[in-house]
C-alpha atoms as a PDB file:
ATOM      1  CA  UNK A   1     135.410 186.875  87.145  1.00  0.00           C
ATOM      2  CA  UNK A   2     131.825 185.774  88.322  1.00  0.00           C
ATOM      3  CA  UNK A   3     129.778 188.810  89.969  1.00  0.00           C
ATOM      4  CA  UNK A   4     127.575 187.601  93.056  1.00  0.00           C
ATOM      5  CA  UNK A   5     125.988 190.729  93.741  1.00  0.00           C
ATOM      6  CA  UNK A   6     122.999 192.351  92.310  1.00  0.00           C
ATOM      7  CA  UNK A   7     123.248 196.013  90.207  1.00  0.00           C
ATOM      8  CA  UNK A   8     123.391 197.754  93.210  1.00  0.00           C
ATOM      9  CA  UNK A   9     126.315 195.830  94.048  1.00  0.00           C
ATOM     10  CA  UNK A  10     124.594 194.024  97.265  1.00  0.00           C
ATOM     11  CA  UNK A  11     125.526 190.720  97.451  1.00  0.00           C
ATOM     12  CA  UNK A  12     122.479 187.919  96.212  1.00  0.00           C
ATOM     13  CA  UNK A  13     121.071 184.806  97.932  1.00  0.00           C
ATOM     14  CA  UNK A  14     121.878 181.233  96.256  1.00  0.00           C
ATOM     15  CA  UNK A  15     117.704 181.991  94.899  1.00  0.00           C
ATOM     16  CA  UNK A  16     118.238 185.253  93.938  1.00  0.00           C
ATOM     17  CA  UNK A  17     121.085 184.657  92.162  1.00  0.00           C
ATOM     18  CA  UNK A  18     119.475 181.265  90.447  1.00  0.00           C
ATOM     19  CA  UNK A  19     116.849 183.248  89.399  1.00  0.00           C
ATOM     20  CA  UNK A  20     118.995 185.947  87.704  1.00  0.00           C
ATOM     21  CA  UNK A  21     121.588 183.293  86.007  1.00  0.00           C
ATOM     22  CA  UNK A  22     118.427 181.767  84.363  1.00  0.00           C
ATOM     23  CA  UNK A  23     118.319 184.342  81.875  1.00  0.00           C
ATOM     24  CA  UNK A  24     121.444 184.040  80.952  1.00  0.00           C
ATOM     25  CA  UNK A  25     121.489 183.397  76.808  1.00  0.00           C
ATOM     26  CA  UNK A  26     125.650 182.938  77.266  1.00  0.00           C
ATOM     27  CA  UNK A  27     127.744 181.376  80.200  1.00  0.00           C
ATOM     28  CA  UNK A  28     129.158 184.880  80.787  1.00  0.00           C
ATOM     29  CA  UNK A  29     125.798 186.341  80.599  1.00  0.00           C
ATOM     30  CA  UNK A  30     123.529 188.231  78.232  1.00  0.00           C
ATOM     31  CA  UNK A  31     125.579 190.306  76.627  1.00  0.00           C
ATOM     32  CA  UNK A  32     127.823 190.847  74.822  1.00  0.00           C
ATOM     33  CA  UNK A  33     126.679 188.572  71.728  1.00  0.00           C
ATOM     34  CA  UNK A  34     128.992 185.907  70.514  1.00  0.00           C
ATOM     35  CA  UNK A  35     130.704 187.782  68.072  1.00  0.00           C
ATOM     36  CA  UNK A  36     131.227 191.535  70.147  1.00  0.00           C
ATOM     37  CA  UNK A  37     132.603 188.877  73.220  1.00  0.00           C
ATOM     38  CA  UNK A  38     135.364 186.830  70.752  1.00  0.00           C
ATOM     39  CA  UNK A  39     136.414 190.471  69.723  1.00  0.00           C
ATOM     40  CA  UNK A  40     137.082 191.849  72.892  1.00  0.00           C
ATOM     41  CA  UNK A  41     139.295 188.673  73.704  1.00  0.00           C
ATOM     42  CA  UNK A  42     140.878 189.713  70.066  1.00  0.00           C
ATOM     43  CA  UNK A  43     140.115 186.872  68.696  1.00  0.00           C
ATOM     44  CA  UNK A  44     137.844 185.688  65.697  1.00  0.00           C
ATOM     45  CA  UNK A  45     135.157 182.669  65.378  1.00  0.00           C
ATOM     46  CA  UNK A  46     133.018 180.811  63.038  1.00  0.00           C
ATOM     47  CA  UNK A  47     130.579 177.907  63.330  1.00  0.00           C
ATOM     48  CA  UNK A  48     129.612 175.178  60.325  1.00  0.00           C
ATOM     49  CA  UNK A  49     128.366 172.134  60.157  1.00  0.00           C
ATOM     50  CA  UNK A  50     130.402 169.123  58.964  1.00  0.00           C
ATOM     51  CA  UNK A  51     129.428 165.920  57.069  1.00  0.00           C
ATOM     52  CA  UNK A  52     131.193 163.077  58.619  1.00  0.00           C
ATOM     53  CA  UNK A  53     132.170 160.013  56.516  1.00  0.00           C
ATOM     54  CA  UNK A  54     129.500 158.004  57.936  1.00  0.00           C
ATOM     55  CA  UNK A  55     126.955 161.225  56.768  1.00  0.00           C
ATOM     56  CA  UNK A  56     126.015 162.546  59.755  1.00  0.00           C
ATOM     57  CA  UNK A  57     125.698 166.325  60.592  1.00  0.00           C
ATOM     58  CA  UNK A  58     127.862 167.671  63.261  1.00  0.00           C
ATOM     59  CA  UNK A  59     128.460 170.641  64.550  1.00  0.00           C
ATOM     60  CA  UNK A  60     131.651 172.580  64.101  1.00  0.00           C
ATOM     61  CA  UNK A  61     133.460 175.794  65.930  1.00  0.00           C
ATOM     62  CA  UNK A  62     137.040 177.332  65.451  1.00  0.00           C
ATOM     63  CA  UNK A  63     138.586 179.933  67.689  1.00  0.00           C
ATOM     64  CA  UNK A  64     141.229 181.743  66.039  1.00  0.00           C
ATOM     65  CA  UNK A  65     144.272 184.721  67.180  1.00  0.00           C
ATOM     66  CA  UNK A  66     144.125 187.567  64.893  1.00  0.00           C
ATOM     67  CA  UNK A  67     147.754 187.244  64.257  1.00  0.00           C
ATOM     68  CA  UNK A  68     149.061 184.461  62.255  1.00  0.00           C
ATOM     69  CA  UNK A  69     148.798 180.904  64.470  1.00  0.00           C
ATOM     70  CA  UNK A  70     151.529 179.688  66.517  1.00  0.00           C
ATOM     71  CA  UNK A  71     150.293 175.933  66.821  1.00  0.00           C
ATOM     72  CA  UNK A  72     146.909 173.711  66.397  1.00  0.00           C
ATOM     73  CA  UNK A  73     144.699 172.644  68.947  1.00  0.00           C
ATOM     74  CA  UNK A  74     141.710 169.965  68.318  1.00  0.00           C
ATOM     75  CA  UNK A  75     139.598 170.046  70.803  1.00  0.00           C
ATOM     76  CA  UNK A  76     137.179 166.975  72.290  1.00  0.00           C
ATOM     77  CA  UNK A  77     134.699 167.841  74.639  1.00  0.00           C
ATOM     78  CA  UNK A  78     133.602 165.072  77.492  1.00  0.00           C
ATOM     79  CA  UNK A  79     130.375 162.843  77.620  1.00  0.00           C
ATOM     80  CA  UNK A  80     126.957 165.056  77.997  1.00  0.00           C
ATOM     81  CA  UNK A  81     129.173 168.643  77.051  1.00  0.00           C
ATOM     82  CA  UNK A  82     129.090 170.477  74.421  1.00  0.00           C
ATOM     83  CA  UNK A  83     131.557 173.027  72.785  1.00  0.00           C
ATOM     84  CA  UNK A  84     129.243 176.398  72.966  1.00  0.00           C
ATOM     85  CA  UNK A  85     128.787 176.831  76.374  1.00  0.00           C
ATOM     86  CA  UNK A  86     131.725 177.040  79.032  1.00  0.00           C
ATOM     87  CA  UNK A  87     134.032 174.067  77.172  1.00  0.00           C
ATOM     88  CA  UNK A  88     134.594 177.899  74.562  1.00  0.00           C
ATOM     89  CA  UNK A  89     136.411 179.154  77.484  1.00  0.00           C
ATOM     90  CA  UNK A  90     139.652 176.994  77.441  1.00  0.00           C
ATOM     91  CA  UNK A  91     139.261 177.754  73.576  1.00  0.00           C
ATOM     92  CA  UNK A  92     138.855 181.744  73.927  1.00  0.00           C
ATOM     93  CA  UNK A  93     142.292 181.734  76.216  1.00  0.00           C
ATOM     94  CA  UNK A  94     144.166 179.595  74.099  1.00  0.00           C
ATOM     95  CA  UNK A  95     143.110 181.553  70.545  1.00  0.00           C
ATOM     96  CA  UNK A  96     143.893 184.525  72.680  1.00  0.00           C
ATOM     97  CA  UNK A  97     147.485 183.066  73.214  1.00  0.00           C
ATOM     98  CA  UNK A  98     148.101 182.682  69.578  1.00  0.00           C
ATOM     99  CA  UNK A  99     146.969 178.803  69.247  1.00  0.00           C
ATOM    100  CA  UNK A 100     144.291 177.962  66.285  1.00  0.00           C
ATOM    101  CA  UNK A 101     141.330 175.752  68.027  1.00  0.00           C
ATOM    102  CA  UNK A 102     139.000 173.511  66.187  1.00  0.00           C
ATOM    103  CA  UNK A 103     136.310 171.332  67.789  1.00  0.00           C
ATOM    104  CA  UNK A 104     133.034 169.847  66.889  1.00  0.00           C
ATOM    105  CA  UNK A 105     130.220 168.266  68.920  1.00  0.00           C
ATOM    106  CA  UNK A 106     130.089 164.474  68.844  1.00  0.00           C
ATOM    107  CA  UNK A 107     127.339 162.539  67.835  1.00  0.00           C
ATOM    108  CA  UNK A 108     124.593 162.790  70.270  1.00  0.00           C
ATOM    109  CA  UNK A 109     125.863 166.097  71.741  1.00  0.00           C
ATOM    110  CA  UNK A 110     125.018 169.676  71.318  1.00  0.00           C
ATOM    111  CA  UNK A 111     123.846 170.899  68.275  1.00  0.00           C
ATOM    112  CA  UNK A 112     125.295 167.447  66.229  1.00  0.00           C
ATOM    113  CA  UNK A 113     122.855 165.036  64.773  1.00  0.00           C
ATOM    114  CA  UNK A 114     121.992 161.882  66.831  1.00  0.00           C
ATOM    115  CA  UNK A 115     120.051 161.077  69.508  1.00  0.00           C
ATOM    116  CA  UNK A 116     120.660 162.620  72.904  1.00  0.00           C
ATOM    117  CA  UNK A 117     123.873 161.256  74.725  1.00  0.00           C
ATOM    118  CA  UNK A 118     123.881 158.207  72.293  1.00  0.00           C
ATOM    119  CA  UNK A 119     127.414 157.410  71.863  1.00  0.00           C
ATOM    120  CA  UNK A 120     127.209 153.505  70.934  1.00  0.00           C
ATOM    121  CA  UNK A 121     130.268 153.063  69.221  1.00  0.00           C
ATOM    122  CA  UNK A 122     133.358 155.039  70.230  1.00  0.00           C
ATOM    123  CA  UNK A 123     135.408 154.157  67.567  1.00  0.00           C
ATOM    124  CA  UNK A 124     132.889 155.462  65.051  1.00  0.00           C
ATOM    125  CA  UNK A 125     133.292 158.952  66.836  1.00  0.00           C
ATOM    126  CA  UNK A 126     137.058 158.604  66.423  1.00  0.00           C
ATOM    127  CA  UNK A 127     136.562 158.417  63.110  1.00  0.00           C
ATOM    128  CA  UNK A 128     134.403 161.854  62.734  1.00  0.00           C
ATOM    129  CA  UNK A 129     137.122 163.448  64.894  1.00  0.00           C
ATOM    130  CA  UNK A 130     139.780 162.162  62.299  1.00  0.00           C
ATOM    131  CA  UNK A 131     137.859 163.226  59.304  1.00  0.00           C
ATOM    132  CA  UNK A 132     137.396 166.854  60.824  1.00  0.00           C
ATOM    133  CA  UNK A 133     140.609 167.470  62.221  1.00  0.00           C
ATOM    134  CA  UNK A 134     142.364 165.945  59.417  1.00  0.00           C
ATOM    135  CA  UNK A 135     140.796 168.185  56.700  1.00  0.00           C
ATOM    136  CA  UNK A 136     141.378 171.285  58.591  1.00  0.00           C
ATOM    137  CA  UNK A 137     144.694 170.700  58.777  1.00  0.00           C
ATOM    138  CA  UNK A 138     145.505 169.191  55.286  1.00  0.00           C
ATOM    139  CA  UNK A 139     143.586 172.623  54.076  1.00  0.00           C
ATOM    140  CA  UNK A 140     145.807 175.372  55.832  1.00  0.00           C
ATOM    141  CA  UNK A 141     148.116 174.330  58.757  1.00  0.00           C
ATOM    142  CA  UNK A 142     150.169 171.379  57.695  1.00  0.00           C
ATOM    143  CA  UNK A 143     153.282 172.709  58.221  1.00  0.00           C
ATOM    144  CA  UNK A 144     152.505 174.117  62.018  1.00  0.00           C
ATOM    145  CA  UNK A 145     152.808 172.010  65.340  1.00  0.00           C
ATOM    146  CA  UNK A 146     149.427 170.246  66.216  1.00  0.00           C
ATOM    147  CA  UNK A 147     147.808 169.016  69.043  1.00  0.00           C
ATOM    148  CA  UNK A 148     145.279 166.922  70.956  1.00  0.00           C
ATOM    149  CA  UNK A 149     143.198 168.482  73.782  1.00  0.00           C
ATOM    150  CA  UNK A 150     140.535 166.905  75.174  1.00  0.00           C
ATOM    151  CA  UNK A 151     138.340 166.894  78.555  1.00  0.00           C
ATOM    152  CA  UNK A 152     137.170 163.793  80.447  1.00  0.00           C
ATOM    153  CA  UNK A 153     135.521 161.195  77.914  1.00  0.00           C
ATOM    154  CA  UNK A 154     137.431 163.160  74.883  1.00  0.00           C
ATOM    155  CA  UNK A 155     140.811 162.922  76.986  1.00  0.00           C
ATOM    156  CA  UNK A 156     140.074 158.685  76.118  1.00  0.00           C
ATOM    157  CA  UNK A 157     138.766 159.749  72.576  1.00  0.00           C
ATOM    158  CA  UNK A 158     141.996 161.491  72.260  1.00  0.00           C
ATOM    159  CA  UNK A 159     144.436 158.547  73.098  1.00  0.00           C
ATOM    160  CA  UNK A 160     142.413 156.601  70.886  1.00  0.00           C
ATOM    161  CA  UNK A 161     143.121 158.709  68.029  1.00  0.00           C
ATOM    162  CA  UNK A 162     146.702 158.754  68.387  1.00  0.00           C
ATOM    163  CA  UNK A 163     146.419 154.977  68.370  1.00  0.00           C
ATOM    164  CA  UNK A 164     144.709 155.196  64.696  1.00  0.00           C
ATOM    165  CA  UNK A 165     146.937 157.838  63.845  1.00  0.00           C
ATOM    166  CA  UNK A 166     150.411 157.388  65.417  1.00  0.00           C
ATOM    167  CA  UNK A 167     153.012 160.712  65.068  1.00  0.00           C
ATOM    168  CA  UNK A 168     150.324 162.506  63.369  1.00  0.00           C
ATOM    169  CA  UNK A 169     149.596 165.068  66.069  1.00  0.00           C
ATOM    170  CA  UNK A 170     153.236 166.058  67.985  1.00  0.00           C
ATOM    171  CA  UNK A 171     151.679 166.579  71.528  1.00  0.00           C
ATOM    172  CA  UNK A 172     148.205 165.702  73.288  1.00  0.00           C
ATOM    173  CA  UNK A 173     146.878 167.451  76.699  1.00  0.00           C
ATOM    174  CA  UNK A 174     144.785 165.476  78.642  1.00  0.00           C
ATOM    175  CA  UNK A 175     142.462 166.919  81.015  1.00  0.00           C
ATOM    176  CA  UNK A 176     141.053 164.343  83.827  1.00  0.00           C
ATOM    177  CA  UNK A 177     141.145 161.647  80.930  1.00  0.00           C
ATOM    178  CA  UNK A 178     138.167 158.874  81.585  1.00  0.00           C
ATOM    179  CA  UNK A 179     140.827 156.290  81.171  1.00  0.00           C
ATOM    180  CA  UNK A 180     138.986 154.024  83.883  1.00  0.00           C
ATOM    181  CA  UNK A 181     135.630 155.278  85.427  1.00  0.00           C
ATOM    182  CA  UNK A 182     135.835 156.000  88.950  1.00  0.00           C
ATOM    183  CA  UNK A 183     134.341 153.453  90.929  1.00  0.00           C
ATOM    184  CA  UNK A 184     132.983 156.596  92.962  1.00  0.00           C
ATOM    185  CA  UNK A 185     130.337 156.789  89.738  1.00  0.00           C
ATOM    186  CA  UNK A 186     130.841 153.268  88.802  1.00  0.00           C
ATOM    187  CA  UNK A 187     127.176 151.454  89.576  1.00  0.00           C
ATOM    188  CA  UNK A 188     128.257 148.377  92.234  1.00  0.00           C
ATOM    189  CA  UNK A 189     127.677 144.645  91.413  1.00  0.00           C
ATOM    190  CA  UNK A 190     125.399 143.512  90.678  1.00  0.00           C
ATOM    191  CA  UNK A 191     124.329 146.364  88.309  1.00  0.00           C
ATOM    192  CA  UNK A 192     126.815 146.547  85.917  1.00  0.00           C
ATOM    193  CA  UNK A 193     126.085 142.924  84.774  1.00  0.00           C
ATOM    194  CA  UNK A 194     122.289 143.567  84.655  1.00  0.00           C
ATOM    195  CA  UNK A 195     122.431 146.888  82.569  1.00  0.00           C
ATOM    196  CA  UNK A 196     125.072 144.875  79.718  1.00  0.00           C
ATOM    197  CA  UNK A 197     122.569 142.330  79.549  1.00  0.00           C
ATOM    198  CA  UNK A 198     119.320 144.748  79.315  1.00  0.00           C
ATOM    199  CA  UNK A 199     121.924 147.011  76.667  1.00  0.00           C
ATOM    200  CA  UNK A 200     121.732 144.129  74.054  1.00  0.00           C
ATOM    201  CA  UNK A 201     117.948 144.794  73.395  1.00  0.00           C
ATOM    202  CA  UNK A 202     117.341 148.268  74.504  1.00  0.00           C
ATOM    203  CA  UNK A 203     120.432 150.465  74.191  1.00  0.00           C
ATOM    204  CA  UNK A 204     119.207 153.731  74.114  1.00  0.00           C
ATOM    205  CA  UNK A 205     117.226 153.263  77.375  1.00  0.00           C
ATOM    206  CA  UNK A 206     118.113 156.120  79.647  1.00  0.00           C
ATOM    207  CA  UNK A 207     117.871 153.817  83.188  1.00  0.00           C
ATOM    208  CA  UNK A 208     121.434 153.890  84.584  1.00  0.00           C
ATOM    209  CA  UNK A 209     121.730 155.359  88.034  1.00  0.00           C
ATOM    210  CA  UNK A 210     124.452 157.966  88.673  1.00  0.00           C
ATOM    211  CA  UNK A 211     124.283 161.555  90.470  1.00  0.00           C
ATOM    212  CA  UNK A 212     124.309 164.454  88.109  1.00  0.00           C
ATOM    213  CA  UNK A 213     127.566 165.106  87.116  1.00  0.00           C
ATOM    214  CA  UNK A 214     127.515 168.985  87.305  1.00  0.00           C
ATOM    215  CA  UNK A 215     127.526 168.230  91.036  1.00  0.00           C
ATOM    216  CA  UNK A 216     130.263 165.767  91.300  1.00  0.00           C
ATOM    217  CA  UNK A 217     132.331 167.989  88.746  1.00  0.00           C
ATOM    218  CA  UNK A 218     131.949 171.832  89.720  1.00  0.00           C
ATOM    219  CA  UNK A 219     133.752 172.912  92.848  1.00  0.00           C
ATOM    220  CA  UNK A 220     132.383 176.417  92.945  1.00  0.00           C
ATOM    221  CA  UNK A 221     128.337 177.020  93.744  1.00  0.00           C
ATOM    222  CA  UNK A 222     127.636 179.751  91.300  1.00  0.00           C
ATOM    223  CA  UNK A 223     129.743 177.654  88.713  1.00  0.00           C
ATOM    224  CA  UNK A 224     127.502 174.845  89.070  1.00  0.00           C
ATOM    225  CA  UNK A 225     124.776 177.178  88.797  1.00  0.00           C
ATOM    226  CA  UNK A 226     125.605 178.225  85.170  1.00  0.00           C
ATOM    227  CA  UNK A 227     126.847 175.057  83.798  1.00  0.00           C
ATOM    228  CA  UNK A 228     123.704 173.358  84.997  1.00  0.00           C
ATOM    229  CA  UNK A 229     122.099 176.245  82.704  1.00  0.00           C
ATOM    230  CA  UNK A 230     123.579 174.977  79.583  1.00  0.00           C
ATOM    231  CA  UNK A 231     120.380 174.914  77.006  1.00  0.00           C
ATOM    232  CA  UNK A 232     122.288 172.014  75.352  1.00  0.00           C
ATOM    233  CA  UNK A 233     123.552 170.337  78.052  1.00  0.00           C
ATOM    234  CA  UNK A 234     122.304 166.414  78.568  1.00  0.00           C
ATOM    235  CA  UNK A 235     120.194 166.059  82.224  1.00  0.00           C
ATOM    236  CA  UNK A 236     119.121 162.592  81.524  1.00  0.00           C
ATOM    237  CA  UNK A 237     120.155 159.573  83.409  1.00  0.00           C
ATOM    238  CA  UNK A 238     123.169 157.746  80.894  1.00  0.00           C
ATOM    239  CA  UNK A 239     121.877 155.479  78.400  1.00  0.00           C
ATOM    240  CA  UNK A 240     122.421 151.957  78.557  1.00  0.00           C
ATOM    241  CA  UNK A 241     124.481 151.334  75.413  1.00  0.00           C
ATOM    242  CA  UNK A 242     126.714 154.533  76.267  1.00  0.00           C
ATOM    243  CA  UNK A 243     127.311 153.504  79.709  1.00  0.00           C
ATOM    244  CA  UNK A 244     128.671 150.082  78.419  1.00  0.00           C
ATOM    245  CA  UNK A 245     130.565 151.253  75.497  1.00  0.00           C
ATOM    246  CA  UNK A 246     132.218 153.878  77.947  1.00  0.00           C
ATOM    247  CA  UNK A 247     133.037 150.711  80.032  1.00  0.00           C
ATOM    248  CA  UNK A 248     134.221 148.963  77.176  1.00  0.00           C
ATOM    249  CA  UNK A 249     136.538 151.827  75.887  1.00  0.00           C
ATOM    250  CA  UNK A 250     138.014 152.593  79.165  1.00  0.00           C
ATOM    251  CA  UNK A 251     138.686 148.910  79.722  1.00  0.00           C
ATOM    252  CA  UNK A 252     140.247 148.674  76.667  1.00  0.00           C
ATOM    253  CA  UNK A 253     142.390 152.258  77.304  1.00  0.00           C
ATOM    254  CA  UNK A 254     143.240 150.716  80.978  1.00  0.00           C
ATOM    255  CA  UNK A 255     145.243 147.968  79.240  1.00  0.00           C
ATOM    256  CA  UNK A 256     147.232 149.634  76.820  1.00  0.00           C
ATOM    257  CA  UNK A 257     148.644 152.533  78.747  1.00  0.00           C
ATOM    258  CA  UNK A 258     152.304 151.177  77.838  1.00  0.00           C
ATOM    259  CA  UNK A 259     151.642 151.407  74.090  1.00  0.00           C
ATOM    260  CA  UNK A 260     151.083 155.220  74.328  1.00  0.00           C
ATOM    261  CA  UNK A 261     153.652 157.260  72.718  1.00  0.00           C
ATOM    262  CA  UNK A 262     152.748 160.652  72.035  1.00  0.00           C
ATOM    263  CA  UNK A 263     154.269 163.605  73.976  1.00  0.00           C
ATOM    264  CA  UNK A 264     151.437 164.540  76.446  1.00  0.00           C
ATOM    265  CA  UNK A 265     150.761 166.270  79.598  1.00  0.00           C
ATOM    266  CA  UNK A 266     148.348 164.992  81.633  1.00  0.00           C
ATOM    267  CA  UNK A 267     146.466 167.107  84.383  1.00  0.00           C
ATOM    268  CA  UNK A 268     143.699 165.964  86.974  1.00  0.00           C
ATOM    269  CA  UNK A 269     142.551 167.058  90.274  1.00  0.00           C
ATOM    270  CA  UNK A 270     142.832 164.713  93.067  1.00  0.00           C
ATOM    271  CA  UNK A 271     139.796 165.462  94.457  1.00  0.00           C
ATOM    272  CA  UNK A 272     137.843 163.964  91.083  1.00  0.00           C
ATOM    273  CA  UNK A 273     134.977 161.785  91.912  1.00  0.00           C
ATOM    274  CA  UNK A 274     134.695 161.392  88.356  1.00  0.00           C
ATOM    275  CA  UNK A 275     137.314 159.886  86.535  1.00  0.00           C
ATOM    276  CA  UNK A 276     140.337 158.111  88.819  1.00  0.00           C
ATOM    277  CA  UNK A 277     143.516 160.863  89.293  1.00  0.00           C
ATOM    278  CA  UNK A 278     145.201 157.324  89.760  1.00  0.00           C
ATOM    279  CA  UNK A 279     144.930 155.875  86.664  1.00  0.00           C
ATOM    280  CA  UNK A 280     146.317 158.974  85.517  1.00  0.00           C
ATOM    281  CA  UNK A 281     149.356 158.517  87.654  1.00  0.00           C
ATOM    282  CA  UNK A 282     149.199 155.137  85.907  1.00  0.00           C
ATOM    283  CA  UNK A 283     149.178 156.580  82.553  1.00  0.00           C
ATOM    284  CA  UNK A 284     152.387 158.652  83.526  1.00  0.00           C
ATOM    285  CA  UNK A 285     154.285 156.047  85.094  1.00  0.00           C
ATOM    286  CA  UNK A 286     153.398 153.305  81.958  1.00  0.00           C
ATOM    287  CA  UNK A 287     153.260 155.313  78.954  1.00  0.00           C
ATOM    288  CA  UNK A 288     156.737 155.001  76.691  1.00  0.00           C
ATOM    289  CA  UNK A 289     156.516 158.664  75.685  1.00  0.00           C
ATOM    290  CA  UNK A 290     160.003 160.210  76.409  1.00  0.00           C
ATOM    291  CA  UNK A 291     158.063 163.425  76.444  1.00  0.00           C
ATOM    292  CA  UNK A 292     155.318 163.226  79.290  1.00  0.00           C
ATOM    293  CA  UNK A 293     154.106 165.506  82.635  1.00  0.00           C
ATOM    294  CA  UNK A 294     152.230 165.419  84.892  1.00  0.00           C
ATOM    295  CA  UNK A 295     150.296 167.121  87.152  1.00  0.00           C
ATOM    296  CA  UNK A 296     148.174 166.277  90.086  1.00  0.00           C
ATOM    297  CA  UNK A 297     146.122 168.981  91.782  1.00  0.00           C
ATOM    298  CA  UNK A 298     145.459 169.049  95.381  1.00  0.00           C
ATOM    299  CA  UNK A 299     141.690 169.419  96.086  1.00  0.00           C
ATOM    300  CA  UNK A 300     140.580 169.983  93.345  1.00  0.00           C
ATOM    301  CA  UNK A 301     137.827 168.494  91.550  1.00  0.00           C
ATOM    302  CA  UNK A 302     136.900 167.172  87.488  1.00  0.00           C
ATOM    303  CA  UNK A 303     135.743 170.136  86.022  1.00  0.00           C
ATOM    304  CA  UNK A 304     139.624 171.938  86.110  1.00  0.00           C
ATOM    305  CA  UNK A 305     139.089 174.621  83.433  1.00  0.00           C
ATOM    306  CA  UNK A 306     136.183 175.666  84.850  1.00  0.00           C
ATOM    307  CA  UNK A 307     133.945 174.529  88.020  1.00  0.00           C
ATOM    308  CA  UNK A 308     137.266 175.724  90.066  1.00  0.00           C
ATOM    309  CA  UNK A 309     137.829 179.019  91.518  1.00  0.00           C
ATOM    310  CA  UNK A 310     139.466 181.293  89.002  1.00  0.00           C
ATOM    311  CA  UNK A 311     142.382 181.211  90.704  1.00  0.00           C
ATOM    312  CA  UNK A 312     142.710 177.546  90.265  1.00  0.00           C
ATOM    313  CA  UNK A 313     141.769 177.925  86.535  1.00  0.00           C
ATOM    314  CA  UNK A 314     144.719 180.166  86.151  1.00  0.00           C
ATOM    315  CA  UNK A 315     147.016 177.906  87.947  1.00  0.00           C
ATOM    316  CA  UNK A 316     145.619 175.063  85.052  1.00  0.00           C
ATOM    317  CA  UNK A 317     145.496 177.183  82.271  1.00  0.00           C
ATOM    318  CA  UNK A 318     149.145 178.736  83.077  1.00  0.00           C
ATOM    319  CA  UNK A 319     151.014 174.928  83.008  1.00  0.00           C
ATOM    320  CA  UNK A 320     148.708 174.385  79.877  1.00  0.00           C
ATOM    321  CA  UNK A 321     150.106 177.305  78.088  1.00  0.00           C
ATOM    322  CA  UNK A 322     153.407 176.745  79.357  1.00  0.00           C
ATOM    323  CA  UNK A 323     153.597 173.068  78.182  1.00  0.00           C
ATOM    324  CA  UNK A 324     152.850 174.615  74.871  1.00  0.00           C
ATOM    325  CA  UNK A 325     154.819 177.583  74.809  1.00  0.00           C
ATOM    326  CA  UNK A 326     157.726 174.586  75.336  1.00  0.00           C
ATOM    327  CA  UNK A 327     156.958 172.988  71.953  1.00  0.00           C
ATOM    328  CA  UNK A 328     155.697 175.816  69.597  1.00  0.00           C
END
């Protein structure tokens, strides 16, 4: 639960409060460190670095019950997040439930090698998630149920791996999946066109025009407070070659929603100004899974697992867990 009220237990102004969050070396505050915090959720953690088949660095965490694991969960964060800062939370509650929980920072991201918010080819990215997830699994849990998780941009990245990969994983659970950009972020015509053009010779230029996505995505002030806080978090405008490979993908993703056939639950608020709740109605309705939910959340917003009040990230969290506790 998020305290707004100084040590005397007064409550603090929107500045006061600013001011105190700054300091903040973890989103749930300055102490305890890492390691005391995973223990008093009895759970353990490590973090490593991984050497993708393409050699690049990236940045690895696992979250894992004390008790041996009931399932597999890899994780994929969304576009400019990171897994150490609040993405951990989703992973703390599910290790806590008796689920093993890998992730890694994609290229570009966090503490991964690349440049800032560089993604230029998505499939590449697949690829590192493939190679991680596959030798974690191959090493210790082979025999266990796995699944898919993944937030926003790494809900796509996760239908895209089970396109590569077909009855690998048994289950995926798609949070606000960036199957189609929302034309509520989508840059109007003529724009578009002009920034694919400029992308061919200067890809990494960080021009596109959108509003900070920490304020289309949190619902709650003091939420959007902290995650704005996150020392690796990306506040540049998008990249050009990002923006239109994430328009590529997603145009790509829109079209072959009847060719997905994974069991999957897909959850989205239907107040998101980020990715379309829609086209995740479309997903539902077109998908040829036998085995697929979904739910639609009135009012609220992108960030689900977070930026809402706690009681809403209960209310997510519970029909996560319960989807699971169905198959495991």
């Amino acid at each position: 639960m998020l305290e707004n009220r100084d040590q005397k237990g007064h409550p603090m102004a929107m500045e006061e409060e600013t001011k105190t969050n700054q300091k903040r070396k973890y989103y749930w505050g300055n102490t305890p460190e890492e390691e005391d915090y995973y223990k008093l959720h009895s759970i353990d953690s490590t973090a490593s670095f991984f050497n993708s088949p393409r050699g690049l660095s990236l940045f690895t965490r696992s979250w894992l019950p004390l008790t041996p694991p009931r399932g597999i969960i890899c994780m994929v964060h969304g576009y400019g997040n990171d897994i150490s800062w609040t993405f951990q939370a989703t992973a703390i509650f599910l290790a806590g439930n008796g689920f093993a929980c890998f992730a890694l920072d994609m290229e570009g991201h966090g503490r991964s090698e690349g440049l800032k918010a560089f993604v230029p080819d998505v499939d590449a990215v697949v690829d590192d998630y493939l190679a991680f997830f596959t030798s974690i699994i191959d090493a210790n849990y082979q025999n266990l149920p796995k699944f898919l998780f993944g937030e926003s941009m790494g809900g796509a990245i996760c239908l895209l791996t089970q396109f590569r990969k077909p009855n690998f994983f048994d289950g995926a659970i798609l949070i606000a999946p960036m199957c189609k950009i929302s034309d509520k972020v989508r840059p109007s015509w003529p724009i578009p066109e002009i920034l694919m053009f400029v992308s061919k010779f200067a890809p990494t230029l960080a021009i596109v025009p959108t509003a900070d996505l920490v304020d289309k995505s949190v619902k709650v002030p003091e939420k959007r407070i902290i995650g704005a806080m996150n020392p690796m978090r990306y506040t540049g405008k998008p990249r050009l070659g990002t923006v239109t490979e994430l328009l590529r993908v997603t145009e790509y993703l829109s079209s072959r929603l009847s060719e997905v056939n994974i069991p999957f639950i897909v959850l989205h608020g239907d107040a998101d100004a980020v990715t379309d709740p829609a086209v995740s109605e479309e997903l539902y309705e077109k998908a040829k899974s036998e085995d697929k939910r979904l739910k639609i959340y009135e009012g609220m917003m992108h960030s689900l697992l977070f930026g809402e009040t706690d009681e809403n990230v209960e209310i997510v969290r519970g029909d996560i867990l319960s989807w699971l506790n169905d198959r495991c």
